[in-house]
PDB file of N, CA and C in Angstrom:
ATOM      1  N   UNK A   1       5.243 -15.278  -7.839  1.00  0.00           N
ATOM      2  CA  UNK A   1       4.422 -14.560  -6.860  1.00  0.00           C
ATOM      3  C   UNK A   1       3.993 -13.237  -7.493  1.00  0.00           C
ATOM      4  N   UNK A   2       2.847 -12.876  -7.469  1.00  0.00           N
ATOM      5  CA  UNK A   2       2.482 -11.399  -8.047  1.00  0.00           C
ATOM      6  C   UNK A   2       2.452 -10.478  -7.733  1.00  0.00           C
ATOM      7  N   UNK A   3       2.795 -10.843  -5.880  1.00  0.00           N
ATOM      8  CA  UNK A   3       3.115  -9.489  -5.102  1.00  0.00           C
ATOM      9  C   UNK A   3       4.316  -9.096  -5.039  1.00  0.00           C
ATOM     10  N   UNK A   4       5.508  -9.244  -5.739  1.00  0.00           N
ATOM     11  CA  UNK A   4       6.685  -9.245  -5.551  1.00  0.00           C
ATOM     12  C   UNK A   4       7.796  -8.257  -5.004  1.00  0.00           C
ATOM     13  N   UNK A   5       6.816  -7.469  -5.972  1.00  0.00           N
ATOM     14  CA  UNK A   5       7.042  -5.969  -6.010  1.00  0.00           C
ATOM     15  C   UNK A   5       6.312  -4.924  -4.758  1.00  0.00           C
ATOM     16  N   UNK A   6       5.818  -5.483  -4.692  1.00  0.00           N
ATOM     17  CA  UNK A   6       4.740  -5.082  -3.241  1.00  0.00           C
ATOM     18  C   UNK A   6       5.654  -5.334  -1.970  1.00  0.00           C
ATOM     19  N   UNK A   7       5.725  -6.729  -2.281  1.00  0.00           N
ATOM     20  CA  UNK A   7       6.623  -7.066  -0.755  1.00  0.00           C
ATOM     21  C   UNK A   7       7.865  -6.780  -0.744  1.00  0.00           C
ATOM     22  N   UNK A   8       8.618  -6.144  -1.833  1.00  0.00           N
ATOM     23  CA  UNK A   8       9.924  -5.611  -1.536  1.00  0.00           C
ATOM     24  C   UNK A   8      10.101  -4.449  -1.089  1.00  0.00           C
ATOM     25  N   UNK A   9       9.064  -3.236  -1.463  1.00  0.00           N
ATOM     26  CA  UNK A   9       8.511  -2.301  -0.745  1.00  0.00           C
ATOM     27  C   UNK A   9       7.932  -1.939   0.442  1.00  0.00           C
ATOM     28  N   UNK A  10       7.310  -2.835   0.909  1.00  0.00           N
ATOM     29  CA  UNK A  10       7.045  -3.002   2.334  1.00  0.00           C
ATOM     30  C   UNK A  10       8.282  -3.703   3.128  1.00  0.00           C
ATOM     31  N   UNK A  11       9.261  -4.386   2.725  1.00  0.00           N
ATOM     32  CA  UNK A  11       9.934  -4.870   3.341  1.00  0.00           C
ATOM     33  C   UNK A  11      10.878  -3.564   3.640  1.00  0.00           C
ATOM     34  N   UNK A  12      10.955  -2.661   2.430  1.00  0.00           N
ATOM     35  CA  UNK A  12      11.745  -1.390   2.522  1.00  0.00           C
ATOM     36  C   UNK A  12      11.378  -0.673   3.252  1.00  0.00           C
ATOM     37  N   UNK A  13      10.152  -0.661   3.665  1.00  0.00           N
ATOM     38  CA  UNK A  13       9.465   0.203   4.309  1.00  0.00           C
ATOM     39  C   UNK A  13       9.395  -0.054   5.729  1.00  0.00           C
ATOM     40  N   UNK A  14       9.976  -1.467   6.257  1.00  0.00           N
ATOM     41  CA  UNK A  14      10.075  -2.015   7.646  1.00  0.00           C
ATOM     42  C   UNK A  14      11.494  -1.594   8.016  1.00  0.00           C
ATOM     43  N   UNK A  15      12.297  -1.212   6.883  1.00  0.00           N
ATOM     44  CA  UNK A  15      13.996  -0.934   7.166  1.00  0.00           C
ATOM     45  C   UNK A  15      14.255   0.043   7.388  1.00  0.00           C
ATOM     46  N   UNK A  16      12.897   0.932   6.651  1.00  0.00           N
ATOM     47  CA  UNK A  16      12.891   2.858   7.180  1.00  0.00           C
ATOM     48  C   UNK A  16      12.236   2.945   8.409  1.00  0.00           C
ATOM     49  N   UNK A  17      11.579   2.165   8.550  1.00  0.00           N
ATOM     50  CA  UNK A  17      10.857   2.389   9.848  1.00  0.00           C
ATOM     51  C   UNK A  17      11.289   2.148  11.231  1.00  0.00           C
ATOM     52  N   UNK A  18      12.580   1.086  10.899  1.00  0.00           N
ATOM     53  CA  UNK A  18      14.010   0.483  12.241  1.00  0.00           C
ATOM     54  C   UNK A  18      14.746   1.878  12.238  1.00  0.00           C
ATOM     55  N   UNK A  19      15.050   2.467  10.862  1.00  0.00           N
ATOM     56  CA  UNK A  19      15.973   3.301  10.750  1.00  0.00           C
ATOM     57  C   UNK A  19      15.348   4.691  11.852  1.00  0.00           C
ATOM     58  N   UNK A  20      14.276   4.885  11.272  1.00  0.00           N
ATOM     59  CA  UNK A  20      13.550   6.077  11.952  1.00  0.00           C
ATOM     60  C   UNK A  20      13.479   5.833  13.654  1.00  0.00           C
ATOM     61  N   UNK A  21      13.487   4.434  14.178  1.00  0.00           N
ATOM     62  CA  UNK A  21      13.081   4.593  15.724  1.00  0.00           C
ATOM     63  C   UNK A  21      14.445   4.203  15.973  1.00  0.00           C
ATOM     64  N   UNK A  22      15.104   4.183  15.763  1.00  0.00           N
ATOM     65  CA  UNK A  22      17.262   4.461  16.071  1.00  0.00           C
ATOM     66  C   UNK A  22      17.453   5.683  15.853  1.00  0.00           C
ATOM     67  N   UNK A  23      16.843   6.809  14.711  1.00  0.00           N
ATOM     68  CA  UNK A  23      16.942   7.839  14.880  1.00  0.00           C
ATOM     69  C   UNK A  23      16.477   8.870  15.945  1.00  0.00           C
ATOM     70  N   UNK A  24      15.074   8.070  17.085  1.00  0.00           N
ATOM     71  CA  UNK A  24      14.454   8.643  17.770  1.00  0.00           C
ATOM     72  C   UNK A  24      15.495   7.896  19.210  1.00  0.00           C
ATOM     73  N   UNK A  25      15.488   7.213  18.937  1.00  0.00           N
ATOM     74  CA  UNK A  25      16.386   6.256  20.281  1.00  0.00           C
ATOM     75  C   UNK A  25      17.583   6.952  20.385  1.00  0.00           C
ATOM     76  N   UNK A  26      18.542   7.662  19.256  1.00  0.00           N
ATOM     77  CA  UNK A  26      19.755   8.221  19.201  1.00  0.00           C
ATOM     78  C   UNK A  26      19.742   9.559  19.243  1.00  0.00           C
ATOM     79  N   UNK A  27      18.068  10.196  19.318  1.00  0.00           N
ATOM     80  CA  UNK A  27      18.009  11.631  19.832  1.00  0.00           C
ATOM     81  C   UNK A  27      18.814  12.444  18.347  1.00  0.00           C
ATOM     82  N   UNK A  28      18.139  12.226  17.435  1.00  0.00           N
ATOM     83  CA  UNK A  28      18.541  12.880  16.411  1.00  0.00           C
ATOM     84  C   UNK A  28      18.177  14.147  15.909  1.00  0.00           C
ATOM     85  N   UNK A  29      18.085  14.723  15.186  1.00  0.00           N
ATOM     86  CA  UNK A  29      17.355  16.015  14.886  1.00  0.00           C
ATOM     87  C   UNK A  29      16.132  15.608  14.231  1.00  0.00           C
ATOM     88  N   UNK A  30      15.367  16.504  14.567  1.00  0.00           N
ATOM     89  CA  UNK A  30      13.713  16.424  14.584  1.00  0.00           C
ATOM     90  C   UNK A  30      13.528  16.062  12.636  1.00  0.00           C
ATOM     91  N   UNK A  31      14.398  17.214  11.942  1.00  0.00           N
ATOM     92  CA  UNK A  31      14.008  17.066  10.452  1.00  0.00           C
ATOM     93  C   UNK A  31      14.499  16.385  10.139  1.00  0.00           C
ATOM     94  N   UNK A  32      15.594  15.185  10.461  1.00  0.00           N
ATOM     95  CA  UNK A  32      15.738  14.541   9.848  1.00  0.00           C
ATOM     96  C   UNK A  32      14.931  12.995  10.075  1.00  0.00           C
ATOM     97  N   UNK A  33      14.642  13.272  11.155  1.00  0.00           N
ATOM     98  CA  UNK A  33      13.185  12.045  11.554  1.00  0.00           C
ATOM     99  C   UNK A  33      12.001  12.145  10.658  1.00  0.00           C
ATOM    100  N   UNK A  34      11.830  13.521  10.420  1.00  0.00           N
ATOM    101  CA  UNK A  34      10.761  13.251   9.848  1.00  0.00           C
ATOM    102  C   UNK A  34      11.152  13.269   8.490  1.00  0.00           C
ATOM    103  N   UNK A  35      12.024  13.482   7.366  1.00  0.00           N
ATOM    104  CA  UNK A  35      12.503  13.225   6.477  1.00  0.00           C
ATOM    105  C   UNK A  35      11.870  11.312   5.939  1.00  0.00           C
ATOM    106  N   UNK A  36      12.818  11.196   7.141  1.00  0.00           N
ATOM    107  CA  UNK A  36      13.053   9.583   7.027  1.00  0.00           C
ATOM    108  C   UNK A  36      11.370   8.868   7.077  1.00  0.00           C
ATOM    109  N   UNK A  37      10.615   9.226   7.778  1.00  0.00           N
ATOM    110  CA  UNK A  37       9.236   9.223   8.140  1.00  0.00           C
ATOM    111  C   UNK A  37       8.672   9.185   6.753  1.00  0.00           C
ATOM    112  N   UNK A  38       9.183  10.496   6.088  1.00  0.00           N
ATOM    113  CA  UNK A  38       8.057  11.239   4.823  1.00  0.00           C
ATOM    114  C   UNK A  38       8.520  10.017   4.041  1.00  0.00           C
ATOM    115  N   UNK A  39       9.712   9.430   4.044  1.00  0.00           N
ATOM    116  CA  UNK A  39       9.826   8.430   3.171  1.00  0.00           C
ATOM    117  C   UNK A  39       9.490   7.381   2.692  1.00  0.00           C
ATOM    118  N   UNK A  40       9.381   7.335   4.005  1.00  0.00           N
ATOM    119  CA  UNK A  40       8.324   5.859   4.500  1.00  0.00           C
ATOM    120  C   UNK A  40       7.124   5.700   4.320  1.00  0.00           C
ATOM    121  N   UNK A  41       6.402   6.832   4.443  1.00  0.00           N
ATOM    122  CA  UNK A  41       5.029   7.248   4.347  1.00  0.00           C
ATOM    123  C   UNK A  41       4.982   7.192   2.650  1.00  0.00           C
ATOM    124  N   UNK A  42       5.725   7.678   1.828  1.00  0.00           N
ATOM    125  CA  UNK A  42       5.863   7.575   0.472  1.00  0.00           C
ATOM    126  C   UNK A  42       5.859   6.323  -0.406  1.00  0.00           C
ATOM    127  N   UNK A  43       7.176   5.364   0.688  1.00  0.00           N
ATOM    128  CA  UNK A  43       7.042   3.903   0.088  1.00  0.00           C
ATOM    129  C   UNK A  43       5.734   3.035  -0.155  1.00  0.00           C
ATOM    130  N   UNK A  44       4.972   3.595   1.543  1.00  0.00           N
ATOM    131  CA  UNK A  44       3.849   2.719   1.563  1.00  0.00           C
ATOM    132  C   UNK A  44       2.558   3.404   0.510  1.00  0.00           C
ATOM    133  N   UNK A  45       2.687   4.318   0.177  1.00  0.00           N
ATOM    134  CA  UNK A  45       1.613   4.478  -0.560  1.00  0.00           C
ATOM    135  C   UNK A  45       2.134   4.077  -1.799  1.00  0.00           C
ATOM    136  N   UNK A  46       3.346   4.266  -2.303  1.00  0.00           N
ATOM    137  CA  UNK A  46       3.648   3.346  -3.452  1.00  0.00           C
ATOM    138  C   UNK A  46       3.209   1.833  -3.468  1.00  0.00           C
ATOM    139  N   UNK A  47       3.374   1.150  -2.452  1.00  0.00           N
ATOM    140  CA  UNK A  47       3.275  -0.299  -2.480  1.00  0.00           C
ATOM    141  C   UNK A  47       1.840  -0.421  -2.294  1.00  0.00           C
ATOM    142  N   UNK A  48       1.089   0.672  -2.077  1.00  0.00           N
ATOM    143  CA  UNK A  48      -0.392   0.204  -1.617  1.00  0.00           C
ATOM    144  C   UNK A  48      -1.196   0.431  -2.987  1.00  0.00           C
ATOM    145  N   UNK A  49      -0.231   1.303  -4.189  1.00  0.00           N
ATOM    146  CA  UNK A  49      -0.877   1.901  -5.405  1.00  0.00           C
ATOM    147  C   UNK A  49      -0.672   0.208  -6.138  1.00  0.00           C
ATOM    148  N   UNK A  50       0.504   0.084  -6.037  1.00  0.00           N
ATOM    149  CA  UNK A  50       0.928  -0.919  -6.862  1.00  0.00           C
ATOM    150  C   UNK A  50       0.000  -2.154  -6.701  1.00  0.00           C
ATOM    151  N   UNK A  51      -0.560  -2.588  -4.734  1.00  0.00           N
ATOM    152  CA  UNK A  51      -0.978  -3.916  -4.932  1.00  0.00           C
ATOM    153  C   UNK A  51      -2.530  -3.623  -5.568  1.00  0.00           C
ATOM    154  N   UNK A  52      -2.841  -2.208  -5.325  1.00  0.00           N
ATOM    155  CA  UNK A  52      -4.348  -1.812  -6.303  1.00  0.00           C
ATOM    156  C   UNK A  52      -4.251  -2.181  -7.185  1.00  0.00           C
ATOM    157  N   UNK A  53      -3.039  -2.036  -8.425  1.00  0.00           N
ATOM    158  CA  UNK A  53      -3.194  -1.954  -9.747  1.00  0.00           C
ATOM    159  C   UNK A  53      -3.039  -3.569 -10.132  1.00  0.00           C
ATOM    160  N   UNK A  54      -2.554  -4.855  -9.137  1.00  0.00           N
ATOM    161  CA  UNK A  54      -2.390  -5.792  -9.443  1.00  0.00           C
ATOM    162  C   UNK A  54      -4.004  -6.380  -8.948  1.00  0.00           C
ATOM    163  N   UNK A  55      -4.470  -6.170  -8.137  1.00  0.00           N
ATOM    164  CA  UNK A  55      -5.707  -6.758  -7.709  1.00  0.00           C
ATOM    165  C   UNK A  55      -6.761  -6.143  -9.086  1.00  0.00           C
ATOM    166  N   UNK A  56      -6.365  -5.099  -9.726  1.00  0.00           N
ATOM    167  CA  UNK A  56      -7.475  -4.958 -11.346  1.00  0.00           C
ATOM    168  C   UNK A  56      -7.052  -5.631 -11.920  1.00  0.00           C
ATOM    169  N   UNK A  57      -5.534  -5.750 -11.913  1.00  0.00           N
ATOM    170  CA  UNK A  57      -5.117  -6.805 -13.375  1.00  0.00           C
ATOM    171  C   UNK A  57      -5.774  -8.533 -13.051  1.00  0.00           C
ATOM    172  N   UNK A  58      -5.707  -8.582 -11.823  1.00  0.00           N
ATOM    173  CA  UNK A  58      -5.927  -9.815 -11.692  1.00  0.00           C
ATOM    174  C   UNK A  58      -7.549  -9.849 -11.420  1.00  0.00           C
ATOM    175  N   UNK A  59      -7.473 -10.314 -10.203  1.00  0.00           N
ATOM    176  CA  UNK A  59      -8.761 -10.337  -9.068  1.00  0.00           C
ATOM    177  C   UNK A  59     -10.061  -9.638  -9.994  1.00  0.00           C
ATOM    178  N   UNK A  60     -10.213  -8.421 -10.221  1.00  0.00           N
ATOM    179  CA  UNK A  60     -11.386  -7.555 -10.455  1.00  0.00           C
ATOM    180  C   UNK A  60     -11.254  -8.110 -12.284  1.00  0.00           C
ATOM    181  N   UNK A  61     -10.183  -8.242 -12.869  1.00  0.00           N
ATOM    182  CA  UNK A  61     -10.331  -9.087 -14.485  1.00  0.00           C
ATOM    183  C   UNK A  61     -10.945 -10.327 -14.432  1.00  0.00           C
ATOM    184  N   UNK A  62     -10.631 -11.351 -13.602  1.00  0.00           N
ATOM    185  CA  UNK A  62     -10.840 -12.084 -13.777  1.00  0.00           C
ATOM    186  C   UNK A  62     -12.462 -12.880 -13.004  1.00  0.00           C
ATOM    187  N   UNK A  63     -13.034 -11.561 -12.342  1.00  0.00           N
ATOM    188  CA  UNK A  63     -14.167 -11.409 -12.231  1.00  0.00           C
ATOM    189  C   UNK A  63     -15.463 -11.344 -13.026  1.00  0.00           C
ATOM    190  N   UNK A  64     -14.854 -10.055 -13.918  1.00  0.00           N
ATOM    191  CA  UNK A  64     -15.458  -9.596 -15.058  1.00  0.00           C
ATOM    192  C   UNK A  64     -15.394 -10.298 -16.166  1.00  0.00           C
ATOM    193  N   UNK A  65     -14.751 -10.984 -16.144  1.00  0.00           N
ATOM    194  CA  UNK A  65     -14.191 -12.425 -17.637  1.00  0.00           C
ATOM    195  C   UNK A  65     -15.022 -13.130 -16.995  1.00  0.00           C
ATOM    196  N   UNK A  66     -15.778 -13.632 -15.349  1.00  0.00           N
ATOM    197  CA  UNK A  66     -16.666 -15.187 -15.264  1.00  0.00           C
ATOM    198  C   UNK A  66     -17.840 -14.648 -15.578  1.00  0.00           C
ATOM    199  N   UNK A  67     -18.062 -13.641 -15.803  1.00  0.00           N
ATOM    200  CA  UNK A  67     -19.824 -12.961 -15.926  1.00  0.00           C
ATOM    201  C   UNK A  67     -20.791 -13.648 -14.833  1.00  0.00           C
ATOM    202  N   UNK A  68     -19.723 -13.847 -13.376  1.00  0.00           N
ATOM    203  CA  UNK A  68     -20.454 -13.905 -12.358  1.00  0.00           C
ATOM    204  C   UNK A  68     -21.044 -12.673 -11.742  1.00  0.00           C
ATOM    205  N   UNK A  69     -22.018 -12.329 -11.764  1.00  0.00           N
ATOM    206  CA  UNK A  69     -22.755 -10.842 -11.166  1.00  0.00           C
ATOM    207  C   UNK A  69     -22.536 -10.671  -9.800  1.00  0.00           C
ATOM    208  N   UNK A  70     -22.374 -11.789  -9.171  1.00  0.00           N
ATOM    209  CA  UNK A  70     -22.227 -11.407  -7.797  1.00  0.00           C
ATOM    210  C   UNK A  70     -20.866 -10.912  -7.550  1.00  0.00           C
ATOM    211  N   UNK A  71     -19.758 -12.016  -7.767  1.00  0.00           N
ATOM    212  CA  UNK A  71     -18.380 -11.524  -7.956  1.00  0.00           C
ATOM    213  C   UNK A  71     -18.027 -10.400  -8.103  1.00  0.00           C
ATOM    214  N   UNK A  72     -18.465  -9.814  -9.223  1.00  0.00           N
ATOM    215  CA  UNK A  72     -18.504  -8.598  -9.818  1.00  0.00           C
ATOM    216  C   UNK A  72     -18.692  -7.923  -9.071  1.00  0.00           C
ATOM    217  N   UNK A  73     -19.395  -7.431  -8.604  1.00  0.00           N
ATOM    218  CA  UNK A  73     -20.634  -7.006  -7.352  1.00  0.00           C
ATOM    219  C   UNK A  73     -19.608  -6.523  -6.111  1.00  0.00           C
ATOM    220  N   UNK A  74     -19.722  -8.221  -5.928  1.00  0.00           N
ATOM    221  CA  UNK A  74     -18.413  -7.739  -4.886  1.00  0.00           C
ATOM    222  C   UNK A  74     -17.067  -7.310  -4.846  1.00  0.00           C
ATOM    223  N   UNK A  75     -15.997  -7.259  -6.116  1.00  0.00           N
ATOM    224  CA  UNK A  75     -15.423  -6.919  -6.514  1.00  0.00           C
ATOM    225  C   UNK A  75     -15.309  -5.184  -6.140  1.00  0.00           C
ATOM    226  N   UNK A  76     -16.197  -4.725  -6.840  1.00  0.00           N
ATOM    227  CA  UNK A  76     -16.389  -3.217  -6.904  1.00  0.00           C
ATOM    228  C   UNK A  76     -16.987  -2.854  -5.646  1.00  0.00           C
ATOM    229  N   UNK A  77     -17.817  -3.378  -4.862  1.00  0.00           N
ATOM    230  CA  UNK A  77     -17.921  -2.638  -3.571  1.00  0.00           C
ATOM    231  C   UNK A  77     -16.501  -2.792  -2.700  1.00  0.00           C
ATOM    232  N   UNK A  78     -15.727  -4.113  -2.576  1.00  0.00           N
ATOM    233  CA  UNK A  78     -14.982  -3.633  -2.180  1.00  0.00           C
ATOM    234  C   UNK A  78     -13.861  -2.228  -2.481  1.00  0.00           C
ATOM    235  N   UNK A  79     -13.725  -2.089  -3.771  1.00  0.00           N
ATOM    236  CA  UNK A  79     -12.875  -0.799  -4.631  1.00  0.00           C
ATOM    237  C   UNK A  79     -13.775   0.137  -3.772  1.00  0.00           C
ATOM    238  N   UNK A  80     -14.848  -0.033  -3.238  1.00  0.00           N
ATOM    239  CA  UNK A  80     -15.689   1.358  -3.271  1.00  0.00           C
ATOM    240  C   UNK A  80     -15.400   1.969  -1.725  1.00  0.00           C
ATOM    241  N   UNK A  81     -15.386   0.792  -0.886  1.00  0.00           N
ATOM    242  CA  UNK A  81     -15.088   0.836   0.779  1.00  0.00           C
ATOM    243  C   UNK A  81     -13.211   1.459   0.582  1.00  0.00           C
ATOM    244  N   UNK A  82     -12.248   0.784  -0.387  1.00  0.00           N
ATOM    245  CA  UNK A  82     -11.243   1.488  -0.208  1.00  0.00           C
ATOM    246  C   UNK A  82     -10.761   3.263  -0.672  1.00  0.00           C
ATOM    247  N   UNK A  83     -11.953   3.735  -1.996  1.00  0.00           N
ATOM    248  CA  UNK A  83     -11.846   4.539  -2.300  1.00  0.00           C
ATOM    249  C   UNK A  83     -12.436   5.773  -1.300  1.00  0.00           C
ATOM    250  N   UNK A  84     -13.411   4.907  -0.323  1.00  0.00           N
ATOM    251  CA  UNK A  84     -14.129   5.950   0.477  1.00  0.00           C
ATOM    252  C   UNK A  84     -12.950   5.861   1.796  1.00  0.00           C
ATOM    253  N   UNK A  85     -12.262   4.786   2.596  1.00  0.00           N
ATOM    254  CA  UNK A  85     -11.562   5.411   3.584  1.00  0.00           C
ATOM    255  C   UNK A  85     -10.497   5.654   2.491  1.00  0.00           C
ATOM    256  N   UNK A  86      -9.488   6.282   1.380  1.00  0.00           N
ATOM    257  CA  UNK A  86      -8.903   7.152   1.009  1.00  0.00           C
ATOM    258  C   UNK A  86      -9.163   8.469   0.997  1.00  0.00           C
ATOM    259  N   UNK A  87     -10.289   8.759   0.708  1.00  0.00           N
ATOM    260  CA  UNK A  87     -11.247  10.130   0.968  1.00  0.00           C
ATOM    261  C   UNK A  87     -10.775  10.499   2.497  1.00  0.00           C
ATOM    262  N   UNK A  88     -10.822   9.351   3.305  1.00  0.00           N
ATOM    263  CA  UNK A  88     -10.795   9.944   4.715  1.00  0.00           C
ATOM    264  C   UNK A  88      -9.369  10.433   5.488  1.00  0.00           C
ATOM    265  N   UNK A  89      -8.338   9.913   4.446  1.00  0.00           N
ATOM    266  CA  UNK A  89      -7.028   9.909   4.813  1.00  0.00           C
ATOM    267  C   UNK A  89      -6.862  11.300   4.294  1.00  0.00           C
TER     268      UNK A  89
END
Protein backbone atom coordinates (compact mmCIF):
# COMPACT_ATOMS: atom_id res chain seq x y z
CA UNK A 1 0.00 0.00 0.00
CA UNK A 2 1.64 3.48 -0.63
CA UNK A 3 -0.31 5.21 1.80
CA UNK A 4 1.03 3.49 4.68
CA UNK A 5 2.58 5.98 6.24
CA UNK A 6 -0.23 8.36 5.76
CA UNK A 7 -2.70 6.10 7.33
CA UNK A 8 -0.74 5.48 10.40
CA UNK A 9 -0.74 9.12 10.98
CA UNK A 10 -4.14 9.78 10.59
CA UNK A 11 -4.97 6.87 12.51
CA UNK A 12 -2.69 8.71 15.23
CA UNK A 13 -4.36 11.52 14.71
CA UNK A 14 -7.98 9.86 15.45
CA UNK A 15 -6.27 8.66 18.97
CA UNK A 16 -5.34 12.41 19.74
CA UNK A 17 -8.42 13.50 18.83
CA UNK A 18 -10.47 10.63 21.45
CA UNK A 19 -7.75 11.74 23.76
CA UNK A 20 -8.54 15.52 23.44
CA UNK A 21 -12.58 15.11 23.77
CA UNK A 22 -11.96 12.88 27.27
CA UNK A 23 -9.86 15.70 28.06
CA UNK A 24 -12.85 18.12 27.43
CA UNK A 25 -15.46 15.51 28.87
CA UNK A 26 -13.04 15.23 32.11
CA UNK A 27 -12.95 19.10 32.41
CA UNK A 28 -9.28 19.33 32.15
CA UNK A 29 -7.16 22.34 32.01
CA UNK A 30 -7.62 24.54 29.09
CA UNK A 31 -3.55 24.27 28.11
CA UNK A 32 -3.39 21.16 28.19
CA UNK A 33 -6.36 20.66 25.62
CA UNK A 34 -4.98 22.67 23.54
CA UNK A 35 -1.48 21.21 23.73
CA UNK A 36 -3.02 17.95 22.78
CA UNK A 37 -5.06 19.81 19.89
CA UNK A 38 -1.65 21.59 18.61
CA UNK A 39 -0.61 18.06 18.22
CA UNK A 40 -3.00 16.89 16.34
CA UNK A 41 -3.20 19.75 14.19
CA UNK A 42 0.66 18.98 13.61
CA UNK A 43 0.12 15.22 12.82
CA UNK A 44 -2.36 16.12 10.21
CA UNK A 45 -0.38 18.43 8.38
CA UNK A 46 2.39 15.97 8.50
CA UNK A 47 0.25 13.25 6.94
CA UNK A 48 -1.25 15.72 4.47
CA UNK A 49 2.65 16.80 3.44
CA UNK A 50 3.52 13.27 3.14
CA UNK A 51 0.34 12.05 0.96
CA UNK A 52 1.48 15.35 -1.37
CA UNK A 53 4.86 14.09 -1.74
CA UNK A 54 3.55 10.50 -2.67
CA UNK A 55 0.87 11.69 -5.18
CA UNK A 56 4.36 13.55 -7.16
CA UNK A 57 6.20 10.45 -6.78
CA UNK A 58 3.50 8.61 -8.16
CA UNK A 59 0.26 10.06 -9.76
CA UNK A 60 1.79 13.54 -11.19
CA UNK A 61 5.25 11.08 -12.47
CA UNK A 62 3.53 8.94 -13.95
CA UNK A 63 1.54 11.48 -15.82
CA UNK A 64 4.41 13.23 -17.11
CA UNK A 65 6.17 9.79 -18.26
CA UNK A 66 2.53 9.13 -20.64
CA UNK A 67 3.10 12.54 -22.49
CA UNK A 68 -0.63 12.64 -22.12
CA UNK A 69 -1.29 16.59 -22.23
CA UNK A 70 -4.44 16.37 -20.82
CA UNK A 71 -3.42 14.25 -17.77
CA UNK A 72 -0.81 16.47 -17.26
CA UNK A 73 -3.07 19.31 -17.41
CA UNK A 74 -5.04 17.92 -15.01
CA UNK A 75 -2.58 16.80 -12.79
CA UNK A 76 -1.27 20.35 -12.09
CA UNK A 77 -4.50 22.15 -11.88
CA UNK A 78 -5.40 20.01 -9.40
CA UNK A 79 -1.75 20.90 -7.31
CA UNK A 80 -2.98 24.39 -8.18
CA UNK A 81 -6.72 24.28 -6.44
CA UNK A 82 -4.70 22.67 -3.36
CA UNK A 83 -1.95 25.21 -3.27
CA UNK A 84 -4.59 28.02 -3.51
CA UNK A 85 -7.00 26.72 -0.51
CA UNK A 86 -3.46 26.39 1.50
CA UNK A 87 -3.03 30.11 0.88
CA UNK A 88 -6.42 30.30 2.53
CA UNK A 89 -5.63 28.33 5.64
Amino acid sequence: MKHEKTLRKLKTARGQIDAAIKMIENERYCIDISKQILATISLLKNAHSELLKKHLETCVKDATTSKDQNEINQKLEELEEIFDYLKKT
